[in-house]
C-alpha atoms as a PDB file:
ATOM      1  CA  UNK A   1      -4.560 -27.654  24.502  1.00  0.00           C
ATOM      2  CA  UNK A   2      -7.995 -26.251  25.159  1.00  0.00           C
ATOM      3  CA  UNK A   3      -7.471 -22.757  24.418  1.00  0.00           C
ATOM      4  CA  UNK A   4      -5.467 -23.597  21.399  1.00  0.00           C
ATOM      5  CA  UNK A   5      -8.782 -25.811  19.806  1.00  0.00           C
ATOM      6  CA  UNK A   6     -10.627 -22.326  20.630  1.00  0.00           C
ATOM      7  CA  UNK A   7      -8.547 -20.087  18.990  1.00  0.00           C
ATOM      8  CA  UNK A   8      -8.492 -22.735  16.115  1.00  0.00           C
ATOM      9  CA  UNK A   9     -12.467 -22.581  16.005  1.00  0.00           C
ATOM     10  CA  UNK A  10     -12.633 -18.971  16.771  1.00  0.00           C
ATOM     11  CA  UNK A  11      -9.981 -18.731  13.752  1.00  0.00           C
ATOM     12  CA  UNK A  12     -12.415 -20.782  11.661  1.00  0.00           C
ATOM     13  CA  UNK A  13     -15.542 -19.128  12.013  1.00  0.00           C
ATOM     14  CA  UNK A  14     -13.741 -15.955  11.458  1.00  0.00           C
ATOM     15  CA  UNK A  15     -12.966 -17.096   7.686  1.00  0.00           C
ATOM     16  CA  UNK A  16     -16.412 -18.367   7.371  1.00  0.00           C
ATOM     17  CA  UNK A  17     -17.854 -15.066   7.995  1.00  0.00           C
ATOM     18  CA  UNK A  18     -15.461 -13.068   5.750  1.00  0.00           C
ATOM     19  CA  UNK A  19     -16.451 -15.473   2.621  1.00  0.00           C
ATOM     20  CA  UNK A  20     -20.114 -15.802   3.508  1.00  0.00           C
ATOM     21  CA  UNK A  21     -19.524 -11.208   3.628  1.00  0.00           C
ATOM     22  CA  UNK A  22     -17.804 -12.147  -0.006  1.00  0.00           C
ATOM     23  CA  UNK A  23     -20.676 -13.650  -1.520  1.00  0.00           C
ATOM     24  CA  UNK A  24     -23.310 -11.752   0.197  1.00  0.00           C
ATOM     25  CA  UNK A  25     -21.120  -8.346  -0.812  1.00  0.00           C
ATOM     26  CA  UNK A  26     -20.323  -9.814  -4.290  1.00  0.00           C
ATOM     27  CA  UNK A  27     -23.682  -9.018  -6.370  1.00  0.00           C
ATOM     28  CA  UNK A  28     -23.287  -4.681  -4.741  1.00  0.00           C
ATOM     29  CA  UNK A  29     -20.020  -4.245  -6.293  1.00  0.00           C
ATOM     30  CA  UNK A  30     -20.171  -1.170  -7.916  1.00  0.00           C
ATOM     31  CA  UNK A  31     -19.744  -1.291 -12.190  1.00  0.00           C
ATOM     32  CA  UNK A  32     -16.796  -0.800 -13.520  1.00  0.00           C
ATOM     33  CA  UNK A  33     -17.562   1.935 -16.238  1.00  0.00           C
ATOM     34  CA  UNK A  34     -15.391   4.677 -17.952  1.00  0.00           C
ATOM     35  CA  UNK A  35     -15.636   7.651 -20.186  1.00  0.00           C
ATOM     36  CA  UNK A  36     -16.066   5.108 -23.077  1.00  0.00           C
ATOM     37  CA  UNK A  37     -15.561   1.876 -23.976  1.00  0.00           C
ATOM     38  CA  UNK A  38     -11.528   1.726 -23.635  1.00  0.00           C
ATOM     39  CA  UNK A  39     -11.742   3.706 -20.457  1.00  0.00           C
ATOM     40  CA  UNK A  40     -13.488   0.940 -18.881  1.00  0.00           C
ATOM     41  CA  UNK A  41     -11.777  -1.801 -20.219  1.00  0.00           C
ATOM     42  CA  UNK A  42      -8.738   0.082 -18.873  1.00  0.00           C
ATOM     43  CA  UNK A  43     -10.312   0.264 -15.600  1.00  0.00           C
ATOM     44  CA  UNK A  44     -10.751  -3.366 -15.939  1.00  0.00           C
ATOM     45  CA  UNK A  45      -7.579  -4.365 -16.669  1.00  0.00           C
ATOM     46  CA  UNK A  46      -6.106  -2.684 -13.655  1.00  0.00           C
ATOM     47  CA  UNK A  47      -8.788  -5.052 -11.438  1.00  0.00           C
ATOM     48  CA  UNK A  48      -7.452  -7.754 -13.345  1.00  0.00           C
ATOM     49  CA  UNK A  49      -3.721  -7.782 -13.284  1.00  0.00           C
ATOM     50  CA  UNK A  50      -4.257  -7.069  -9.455  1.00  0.00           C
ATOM     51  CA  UNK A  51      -6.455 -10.059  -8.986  1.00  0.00           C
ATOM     52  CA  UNK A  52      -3.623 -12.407 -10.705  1.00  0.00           C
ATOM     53  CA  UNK A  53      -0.257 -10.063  -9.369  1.00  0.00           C
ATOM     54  CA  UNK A  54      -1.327  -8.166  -6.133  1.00  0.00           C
ATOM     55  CA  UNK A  55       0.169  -4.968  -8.169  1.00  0.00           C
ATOM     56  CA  UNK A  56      -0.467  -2.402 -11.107  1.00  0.00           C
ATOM     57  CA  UNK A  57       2.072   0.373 -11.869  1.00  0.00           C
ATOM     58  CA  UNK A  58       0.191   3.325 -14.054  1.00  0.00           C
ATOM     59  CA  UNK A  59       0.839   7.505 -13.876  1.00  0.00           C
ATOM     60  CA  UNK A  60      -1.606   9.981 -12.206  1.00  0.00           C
ATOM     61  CA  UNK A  61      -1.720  11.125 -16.047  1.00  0.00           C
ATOM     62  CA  UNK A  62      -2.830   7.422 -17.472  1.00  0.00           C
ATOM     63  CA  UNK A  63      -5.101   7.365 -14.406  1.00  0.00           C
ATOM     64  CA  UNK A  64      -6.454  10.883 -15.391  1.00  0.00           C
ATOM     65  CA  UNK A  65      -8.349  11.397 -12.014  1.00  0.00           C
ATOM     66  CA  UNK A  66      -9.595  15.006 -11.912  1.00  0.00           C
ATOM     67  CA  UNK A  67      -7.582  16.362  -8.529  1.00  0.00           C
ATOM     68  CA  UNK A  68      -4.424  14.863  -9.550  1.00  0.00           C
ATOM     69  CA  UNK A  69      -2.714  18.469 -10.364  1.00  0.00           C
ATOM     70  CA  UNK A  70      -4.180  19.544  -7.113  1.00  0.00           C
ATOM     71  CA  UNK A  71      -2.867  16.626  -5.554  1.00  0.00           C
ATOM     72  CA  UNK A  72       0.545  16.885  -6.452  1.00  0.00           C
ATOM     73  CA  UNK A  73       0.667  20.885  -5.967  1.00  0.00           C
ATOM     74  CA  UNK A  74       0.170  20.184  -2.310  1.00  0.00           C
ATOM     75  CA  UNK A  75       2.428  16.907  -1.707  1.00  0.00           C
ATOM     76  CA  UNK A  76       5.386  19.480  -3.152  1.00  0.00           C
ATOM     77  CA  UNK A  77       4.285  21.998  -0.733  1.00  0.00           C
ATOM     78  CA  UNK A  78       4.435  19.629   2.360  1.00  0.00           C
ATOM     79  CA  UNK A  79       7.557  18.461   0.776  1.00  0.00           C
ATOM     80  CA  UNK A  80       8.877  21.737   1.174  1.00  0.00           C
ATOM     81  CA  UNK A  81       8.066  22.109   4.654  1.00  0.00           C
ATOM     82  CA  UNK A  82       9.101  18.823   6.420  1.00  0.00           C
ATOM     83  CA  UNK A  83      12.438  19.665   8.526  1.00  0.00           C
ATOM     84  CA  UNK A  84      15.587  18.212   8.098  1.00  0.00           C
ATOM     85  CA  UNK A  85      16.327  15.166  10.632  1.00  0.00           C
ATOM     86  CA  UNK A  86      19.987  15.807  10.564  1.00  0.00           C
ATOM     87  CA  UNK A  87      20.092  12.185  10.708  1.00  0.00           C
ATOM     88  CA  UNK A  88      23.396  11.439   8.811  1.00  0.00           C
ATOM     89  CA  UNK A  89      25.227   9.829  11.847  1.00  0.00           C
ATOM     90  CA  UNK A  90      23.260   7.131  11.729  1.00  0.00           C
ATOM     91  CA  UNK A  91      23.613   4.203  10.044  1.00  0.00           C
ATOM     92  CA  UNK A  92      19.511   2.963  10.045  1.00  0.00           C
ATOM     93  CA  UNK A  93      17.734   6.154   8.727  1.00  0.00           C
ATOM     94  CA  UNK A  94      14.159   5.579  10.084  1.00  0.00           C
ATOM     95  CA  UNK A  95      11.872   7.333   7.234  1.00  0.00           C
ATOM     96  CA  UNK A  96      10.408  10.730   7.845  1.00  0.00           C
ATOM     97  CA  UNK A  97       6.753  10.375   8.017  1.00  0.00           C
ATOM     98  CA  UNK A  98       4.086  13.300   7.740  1.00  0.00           C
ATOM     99  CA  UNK A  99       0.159  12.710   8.191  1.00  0.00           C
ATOM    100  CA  UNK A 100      -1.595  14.571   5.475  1.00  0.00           C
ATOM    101  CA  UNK A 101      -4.960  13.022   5.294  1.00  0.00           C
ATOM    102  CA  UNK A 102      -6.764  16.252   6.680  1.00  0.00           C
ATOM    103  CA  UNK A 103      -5.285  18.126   3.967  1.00  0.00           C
ATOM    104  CA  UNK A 104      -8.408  18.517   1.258  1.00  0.00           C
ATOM    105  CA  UNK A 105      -6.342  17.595  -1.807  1.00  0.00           C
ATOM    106  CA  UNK A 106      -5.112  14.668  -0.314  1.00  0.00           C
ATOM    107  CA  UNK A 107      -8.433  13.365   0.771  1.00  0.00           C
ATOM    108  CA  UNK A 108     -10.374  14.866  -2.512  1.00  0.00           C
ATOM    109  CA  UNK A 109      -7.918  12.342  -4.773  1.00  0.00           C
ATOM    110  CA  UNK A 110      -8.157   9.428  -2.210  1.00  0.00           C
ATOM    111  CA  UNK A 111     -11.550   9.288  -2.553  1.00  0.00           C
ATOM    112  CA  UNK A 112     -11.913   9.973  -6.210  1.00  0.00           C
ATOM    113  CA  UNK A 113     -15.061   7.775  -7.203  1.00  0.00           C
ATOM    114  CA  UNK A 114     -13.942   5.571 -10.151  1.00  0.00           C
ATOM    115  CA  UNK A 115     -10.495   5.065  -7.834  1.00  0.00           C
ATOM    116  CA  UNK A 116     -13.014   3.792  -4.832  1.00  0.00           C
ATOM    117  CA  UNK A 117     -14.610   2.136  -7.489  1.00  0.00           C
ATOM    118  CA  UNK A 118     -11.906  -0.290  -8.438  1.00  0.00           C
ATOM    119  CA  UNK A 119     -10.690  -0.515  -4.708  1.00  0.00           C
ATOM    120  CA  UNK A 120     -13.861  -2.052  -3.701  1.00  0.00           C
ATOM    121  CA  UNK A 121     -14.029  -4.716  -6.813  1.00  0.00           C
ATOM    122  CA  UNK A 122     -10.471  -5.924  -6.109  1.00  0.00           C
ATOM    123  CA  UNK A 123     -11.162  -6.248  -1.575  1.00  0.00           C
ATOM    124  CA  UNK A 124     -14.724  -7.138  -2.286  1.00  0.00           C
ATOM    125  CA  UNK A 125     -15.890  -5.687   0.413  1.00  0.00           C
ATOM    126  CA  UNK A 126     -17.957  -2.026   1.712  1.00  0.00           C
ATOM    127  CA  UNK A 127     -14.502  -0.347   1.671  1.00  0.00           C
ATOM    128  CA  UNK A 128     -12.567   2.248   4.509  1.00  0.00           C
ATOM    129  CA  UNK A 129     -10.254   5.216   3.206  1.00  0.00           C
ATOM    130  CA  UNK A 130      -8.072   5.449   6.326  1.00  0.00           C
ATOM    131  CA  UNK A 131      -5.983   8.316   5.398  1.00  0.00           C
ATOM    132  CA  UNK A 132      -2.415   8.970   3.496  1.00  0.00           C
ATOM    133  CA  UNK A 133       1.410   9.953   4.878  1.00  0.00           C
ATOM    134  CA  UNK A 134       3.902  11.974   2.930  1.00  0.00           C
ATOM    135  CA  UNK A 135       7.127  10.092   3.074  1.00  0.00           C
ATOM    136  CA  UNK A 136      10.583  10.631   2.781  1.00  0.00           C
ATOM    137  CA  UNK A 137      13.051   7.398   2.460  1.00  0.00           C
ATOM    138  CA  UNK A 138      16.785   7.876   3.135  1.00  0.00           C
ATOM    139  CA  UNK A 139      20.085   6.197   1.447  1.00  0.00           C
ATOM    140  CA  UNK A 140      20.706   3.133   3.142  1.00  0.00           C
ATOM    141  CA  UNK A 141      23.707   0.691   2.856  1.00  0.00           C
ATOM    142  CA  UNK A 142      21.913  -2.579   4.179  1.00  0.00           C
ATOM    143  CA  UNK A 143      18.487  -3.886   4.556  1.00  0.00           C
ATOM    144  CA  UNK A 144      16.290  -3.044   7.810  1.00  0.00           C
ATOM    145  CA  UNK A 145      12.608  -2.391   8.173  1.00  0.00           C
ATOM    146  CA  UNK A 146      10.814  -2.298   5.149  1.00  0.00           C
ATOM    147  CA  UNK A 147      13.783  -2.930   3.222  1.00  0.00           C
ATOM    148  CA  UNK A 148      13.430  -6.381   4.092  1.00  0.00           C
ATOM    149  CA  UNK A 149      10.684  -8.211   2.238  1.00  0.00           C
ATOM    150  CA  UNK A 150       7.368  -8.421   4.163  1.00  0.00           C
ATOM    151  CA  UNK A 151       3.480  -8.565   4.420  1.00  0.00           C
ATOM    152  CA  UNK A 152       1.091  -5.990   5.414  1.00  0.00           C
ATOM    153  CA  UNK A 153      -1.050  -7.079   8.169  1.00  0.00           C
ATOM    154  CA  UNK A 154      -4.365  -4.346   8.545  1.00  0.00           C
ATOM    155  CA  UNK A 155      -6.670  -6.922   6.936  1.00  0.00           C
ATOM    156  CA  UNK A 156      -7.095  -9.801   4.783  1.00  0.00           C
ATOM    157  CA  UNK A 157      -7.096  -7.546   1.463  1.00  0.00           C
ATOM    158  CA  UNK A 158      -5.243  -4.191   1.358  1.00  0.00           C
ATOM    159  CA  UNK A 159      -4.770  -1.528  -1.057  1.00  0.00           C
ATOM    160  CA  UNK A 160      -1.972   1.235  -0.419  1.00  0.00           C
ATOM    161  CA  UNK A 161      -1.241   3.235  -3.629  1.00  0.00           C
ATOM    162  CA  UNK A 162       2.596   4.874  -3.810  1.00  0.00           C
ATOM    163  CA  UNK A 163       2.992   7.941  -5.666  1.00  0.00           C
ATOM    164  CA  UNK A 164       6.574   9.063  -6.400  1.00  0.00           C
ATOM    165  CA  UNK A 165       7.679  12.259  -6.188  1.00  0.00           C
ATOM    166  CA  UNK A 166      10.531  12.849  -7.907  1.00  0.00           C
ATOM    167  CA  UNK A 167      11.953  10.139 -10.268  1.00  0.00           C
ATOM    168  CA  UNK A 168      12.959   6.705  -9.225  1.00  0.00           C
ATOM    169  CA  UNK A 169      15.590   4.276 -10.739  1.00  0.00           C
ATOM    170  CA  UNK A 170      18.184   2.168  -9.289  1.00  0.00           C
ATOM    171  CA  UNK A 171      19.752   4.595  -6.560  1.00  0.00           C
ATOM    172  CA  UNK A 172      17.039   5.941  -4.871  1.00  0.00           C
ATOM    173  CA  UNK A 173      15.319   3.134  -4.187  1.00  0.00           C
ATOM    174  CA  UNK A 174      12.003   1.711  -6.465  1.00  0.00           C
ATOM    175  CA  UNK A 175       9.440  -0.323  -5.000  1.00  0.00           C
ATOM    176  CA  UNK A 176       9.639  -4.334  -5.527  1.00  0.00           C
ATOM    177  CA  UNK A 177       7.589  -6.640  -5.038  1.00  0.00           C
ATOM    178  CA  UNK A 178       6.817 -10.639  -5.730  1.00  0.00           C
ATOM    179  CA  UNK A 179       4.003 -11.274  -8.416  1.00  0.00           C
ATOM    180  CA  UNK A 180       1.036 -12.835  -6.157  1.00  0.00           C
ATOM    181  CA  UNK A 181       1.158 -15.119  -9.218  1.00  0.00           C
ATOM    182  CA  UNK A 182       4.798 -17.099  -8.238  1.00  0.00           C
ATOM    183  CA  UNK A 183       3.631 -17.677  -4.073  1.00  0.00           C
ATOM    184  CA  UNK A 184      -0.478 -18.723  -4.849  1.00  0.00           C
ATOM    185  CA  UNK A 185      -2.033 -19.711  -1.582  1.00  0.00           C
ATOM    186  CA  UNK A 186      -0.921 -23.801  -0.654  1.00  0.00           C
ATOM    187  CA  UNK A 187       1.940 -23.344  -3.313  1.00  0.00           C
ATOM    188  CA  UNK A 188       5.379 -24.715  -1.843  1.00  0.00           C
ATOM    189  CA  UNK A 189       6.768 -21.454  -2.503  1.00  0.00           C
ATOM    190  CA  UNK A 190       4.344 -19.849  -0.441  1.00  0.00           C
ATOM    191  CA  UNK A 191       4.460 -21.731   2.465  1.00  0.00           C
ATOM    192  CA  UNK A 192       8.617 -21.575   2.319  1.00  0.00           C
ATOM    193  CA  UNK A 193       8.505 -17.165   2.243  1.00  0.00           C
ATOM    194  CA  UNK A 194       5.393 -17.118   4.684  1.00  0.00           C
ATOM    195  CA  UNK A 195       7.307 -20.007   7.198  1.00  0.00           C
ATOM    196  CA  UNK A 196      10.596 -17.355   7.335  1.00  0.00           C
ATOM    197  CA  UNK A 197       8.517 -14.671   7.612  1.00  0.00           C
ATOM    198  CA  UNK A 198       6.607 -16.292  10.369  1.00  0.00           C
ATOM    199  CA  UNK A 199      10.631 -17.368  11.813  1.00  0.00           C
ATOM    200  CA  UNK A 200      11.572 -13.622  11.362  1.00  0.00           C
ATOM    201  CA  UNK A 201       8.389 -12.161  14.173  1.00  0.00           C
ATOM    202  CA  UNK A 202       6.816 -11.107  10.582  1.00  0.00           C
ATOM    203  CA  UNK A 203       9.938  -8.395  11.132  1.00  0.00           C
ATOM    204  CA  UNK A 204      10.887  -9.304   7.331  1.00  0.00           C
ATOM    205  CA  UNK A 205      13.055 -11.147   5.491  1.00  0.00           C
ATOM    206  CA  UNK A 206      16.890 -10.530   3.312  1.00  0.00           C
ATOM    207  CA  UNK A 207      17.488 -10.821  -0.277  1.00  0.00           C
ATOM    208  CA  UNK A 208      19.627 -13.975   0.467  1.00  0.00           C
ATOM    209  CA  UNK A 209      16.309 -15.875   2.102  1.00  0.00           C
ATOM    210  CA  UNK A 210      14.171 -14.825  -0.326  1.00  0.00           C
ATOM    211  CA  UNK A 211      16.637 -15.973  -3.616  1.00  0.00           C
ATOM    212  CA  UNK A 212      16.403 -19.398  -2.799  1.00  0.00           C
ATOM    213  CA  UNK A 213      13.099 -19.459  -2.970  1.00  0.00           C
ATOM    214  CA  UNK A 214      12.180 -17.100  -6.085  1.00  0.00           C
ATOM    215  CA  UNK A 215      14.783 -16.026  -8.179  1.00  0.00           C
ATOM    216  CA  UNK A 216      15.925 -12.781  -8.283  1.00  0.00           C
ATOM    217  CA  UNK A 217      15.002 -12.737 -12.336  1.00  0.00           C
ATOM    218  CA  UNK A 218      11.518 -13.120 -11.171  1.00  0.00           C
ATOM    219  CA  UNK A 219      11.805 -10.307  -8.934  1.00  0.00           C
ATOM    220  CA  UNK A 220       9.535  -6.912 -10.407  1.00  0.00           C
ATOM    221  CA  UNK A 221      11.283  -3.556  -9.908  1.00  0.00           C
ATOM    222  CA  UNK A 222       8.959  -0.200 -10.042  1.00  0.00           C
ATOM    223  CA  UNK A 223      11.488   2.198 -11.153  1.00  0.00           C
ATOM    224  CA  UNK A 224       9.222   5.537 -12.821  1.00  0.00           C
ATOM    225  CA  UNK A 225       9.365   9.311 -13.219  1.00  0.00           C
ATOM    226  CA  UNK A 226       7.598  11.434 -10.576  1.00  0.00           C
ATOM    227  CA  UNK A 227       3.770  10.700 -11.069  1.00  0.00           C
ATOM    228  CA  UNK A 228       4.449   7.299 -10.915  1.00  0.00           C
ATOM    229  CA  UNK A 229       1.400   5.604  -9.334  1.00  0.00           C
ATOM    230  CA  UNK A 230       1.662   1.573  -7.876  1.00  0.00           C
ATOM    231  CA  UNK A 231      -1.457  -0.023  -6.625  1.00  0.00           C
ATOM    232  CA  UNK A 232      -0.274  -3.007  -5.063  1.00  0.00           C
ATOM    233  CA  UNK A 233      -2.270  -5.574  -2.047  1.00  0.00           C
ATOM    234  CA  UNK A 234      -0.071  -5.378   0.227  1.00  0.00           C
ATOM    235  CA  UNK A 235      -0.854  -7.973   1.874  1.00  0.00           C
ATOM    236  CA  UNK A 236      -0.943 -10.893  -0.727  1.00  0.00           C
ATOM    237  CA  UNK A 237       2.250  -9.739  -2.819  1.00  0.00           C
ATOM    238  CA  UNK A 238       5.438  -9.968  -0.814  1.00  0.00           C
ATOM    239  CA  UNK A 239       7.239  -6.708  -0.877  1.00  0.00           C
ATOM    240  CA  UNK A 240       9.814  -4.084  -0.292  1.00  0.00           C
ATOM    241  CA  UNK A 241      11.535  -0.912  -0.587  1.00  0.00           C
ATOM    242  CA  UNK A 242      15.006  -1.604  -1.873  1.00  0.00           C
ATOM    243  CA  UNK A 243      18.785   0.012  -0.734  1.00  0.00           C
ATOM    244  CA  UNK A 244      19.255   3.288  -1.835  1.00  0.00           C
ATOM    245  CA  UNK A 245      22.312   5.857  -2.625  1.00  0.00           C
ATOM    246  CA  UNK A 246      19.423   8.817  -2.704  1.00  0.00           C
ATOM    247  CA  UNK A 247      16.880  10.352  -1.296  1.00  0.00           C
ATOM    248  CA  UNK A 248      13.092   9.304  -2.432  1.00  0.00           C
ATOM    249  CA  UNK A 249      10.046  10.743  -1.518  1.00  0.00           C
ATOM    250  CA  UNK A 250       6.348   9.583  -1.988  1.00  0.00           C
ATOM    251  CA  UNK A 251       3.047   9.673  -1.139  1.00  0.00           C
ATOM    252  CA  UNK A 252       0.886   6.507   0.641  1.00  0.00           C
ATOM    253  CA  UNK A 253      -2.829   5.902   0.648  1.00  0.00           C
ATOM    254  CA  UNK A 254      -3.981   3.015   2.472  1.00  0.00           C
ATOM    255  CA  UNK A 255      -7.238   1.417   1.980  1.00  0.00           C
ATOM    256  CA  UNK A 256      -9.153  -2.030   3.842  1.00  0.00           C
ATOM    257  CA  UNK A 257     -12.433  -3.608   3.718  1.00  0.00           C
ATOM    258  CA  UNK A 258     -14.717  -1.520   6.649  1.00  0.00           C
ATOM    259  CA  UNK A 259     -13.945  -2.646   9.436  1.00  0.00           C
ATOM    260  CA  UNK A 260     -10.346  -4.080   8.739  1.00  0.00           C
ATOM    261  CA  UNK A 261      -9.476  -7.447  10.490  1.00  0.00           C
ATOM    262  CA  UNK A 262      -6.473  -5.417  12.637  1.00  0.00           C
ATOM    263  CA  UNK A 263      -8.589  -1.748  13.223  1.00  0.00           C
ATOM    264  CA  UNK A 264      -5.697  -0.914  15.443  1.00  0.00           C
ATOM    265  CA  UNK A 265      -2.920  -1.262  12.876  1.00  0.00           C
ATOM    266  CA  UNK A 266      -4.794   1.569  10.606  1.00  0.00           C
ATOM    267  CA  UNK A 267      -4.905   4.359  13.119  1.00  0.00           C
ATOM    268  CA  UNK A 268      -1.685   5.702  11.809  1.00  0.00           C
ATOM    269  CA  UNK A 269      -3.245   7.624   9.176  1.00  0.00           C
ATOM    270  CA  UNK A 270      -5.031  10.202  10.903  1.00  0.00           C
ATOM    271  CA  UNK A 271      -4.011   9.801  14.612  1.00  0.00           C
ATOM    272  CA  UNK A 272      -0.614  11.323  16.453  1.00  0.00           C
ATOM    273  CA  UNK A 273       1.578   8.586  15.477  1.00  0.00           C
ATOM    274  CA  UNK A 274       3.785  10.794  12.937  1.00  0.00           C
ATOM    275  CA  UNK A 275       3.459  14.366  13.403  1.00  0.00           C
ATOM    276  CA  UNK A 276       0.725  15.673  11.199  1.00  0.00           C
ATOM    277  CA  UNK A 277       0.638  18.567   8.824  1.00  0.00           C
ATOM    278  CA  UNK A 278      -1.600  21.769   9.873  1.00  0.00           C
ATOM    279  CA  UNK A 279      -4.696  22.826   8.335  1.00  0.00           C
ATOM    280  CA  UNK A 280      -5.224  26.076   6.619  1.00  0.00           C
ATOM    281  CA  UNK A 281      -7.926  27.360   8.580  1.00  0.00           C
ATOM    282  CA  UNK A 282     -10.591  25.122  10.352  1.00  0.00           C
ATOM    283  CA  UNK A 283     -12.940  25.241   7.226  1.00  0.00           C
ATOM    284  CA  UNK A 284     -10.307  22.910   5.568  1.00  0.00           C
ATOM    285  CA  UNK A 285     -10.802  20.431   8.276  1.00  0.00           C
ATOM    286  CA  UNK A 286     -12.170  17.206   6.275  1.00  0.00           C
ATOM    287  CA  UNK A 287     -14.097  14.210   8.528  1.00  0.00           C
ATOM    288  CA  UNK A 288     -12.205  10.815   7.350  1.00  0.00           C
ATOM    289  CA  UNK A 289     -14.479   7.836   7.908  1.00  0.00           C
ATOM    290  CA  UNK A 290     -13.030   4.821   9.248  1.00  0.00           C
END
């Protein structure tokens, strides 16, 4: 009974300090400015719909961030290089995961200014860049892993940004996802998704759970042509990958407030957890700041 009142208190002034960072973080936000006046309502915009949805779907062309052809010149590259995992036997294809966030053009477009820019407004917080895998998804027949609906769980805010590589609809798999609008924080909805998730280990949740809940009409697919760029707090908006019949591969940045609330849960980025892709020579080596 004791140690559950101190984890309750502990738990407490934990929130209290993250608000009272809020407020005290709120008036160093950096401005939201573009090129000219429509750029920055643009930029804007995206801040607001993720505010009120936890997601904003866009193109590395609408975005128009200098490094972008760079960018995608090497993700094709490392595409090209990642072995096959002869994994057709099996009936759970894991994904096949390469670390790329040493790689200069990966780093160079994560950490675009006016991108950091916006990151920062939406967590509200001095922000960490914590790196970016290369990922390749495989047809599936049922839902496991993040097939299943879920939350994210390095920190209280979290921005990862999906880039497709090759064009998404229906059979290989888009990204869905919940607007943050339909499960508010103390809404009944939420607390029915978030008390199955919680049931579930926070392993993730079916379709058929979820349906009762939210209707599937209220469900947002993120089908797009290669370039395809989804912002999304994955955190706050319930998501998931869905079954596929082919292949998809895409790119992930991740982003949290600096330090994150789970440090240990962001290592995956840069450290041996997925095998990572070699430098060019030791000049190309680029320090990522946690």
């Amino acid at each position: 009974m004791f140690s559950a009142i101190k984890r309750k208190i502990a738990t407490l002034s934990s929130d209290f300090e993250y608000y009272l960072a809020l407020w005290k973080h709120s008036k160093n936000l950096p401005v939201l400015e573009g090129s000219d006046v429509y750029d920055g309502l643009r930029l804007r915009n995206i801040l607001k719909t993720l505010k009120k949805d936890g997601v904003y779907v866009t193109t590395l062309a609408d975005l128009g961030l200098n490094s972008s052809s760079e960018l995608l010149q090497a993700a094709y590259h490392q595409l090209s290089q990642m072995e096959n995992p002869n994994n057709d036997h099996l009936d759970e294809k894991l994904p096949q995961i390469t670390t790329v966030t040493g790689l200069p053009e990966f780093y160079a477009w994560g950490t675009e200014k006016r991108l950091l820019n916006i990151i920062e407004n939406y967590i509200g917080l001095p922000i960490a860049f914590h790196g970016v895998h290369l990922r390749k998804d495989f047809p599936s027949k049922h839902q496991f892993g993040t097939l299943l609906w879920h939350s994210d769980a390095e920190d209280r805010r979290i921005i990862k940004i999906f880039i497709y590589l090759n064009d998404v609809e229906q059979k290989t798999g888009p990204f869905e996802y919940i607007p943050r609008s339909l499960t508010s924080l103390f809404s009944w909805s939420y607390f029915q998704l978030y008390y199955k998730l919680w049931k579930s280990g926070y392993m993730g949740i079916d379709d058929e759970e979820v349906k009762p809940v939210i209707p599937k009409s209220a469900w947002k697919s993120c089908p797009g042509p290669a370039g395809t760029v989804i912002i999304v707090d994955t955190k706050n908006a319930l998501h998931h990958g869905t079954v596929r019949t082919e292949e998809r591969s895409a790119l992930f940045f991740c982003y949290t407030a600096n330090p994150p609330e789970r440090p240990d849960l962001c290592t995956q980025y840069w450290d041996d957890t997925y095998p990572r892709a070699e430098l060019r020579s030791a000049s190309d080596a680029v320090k990522v700041s946690n």
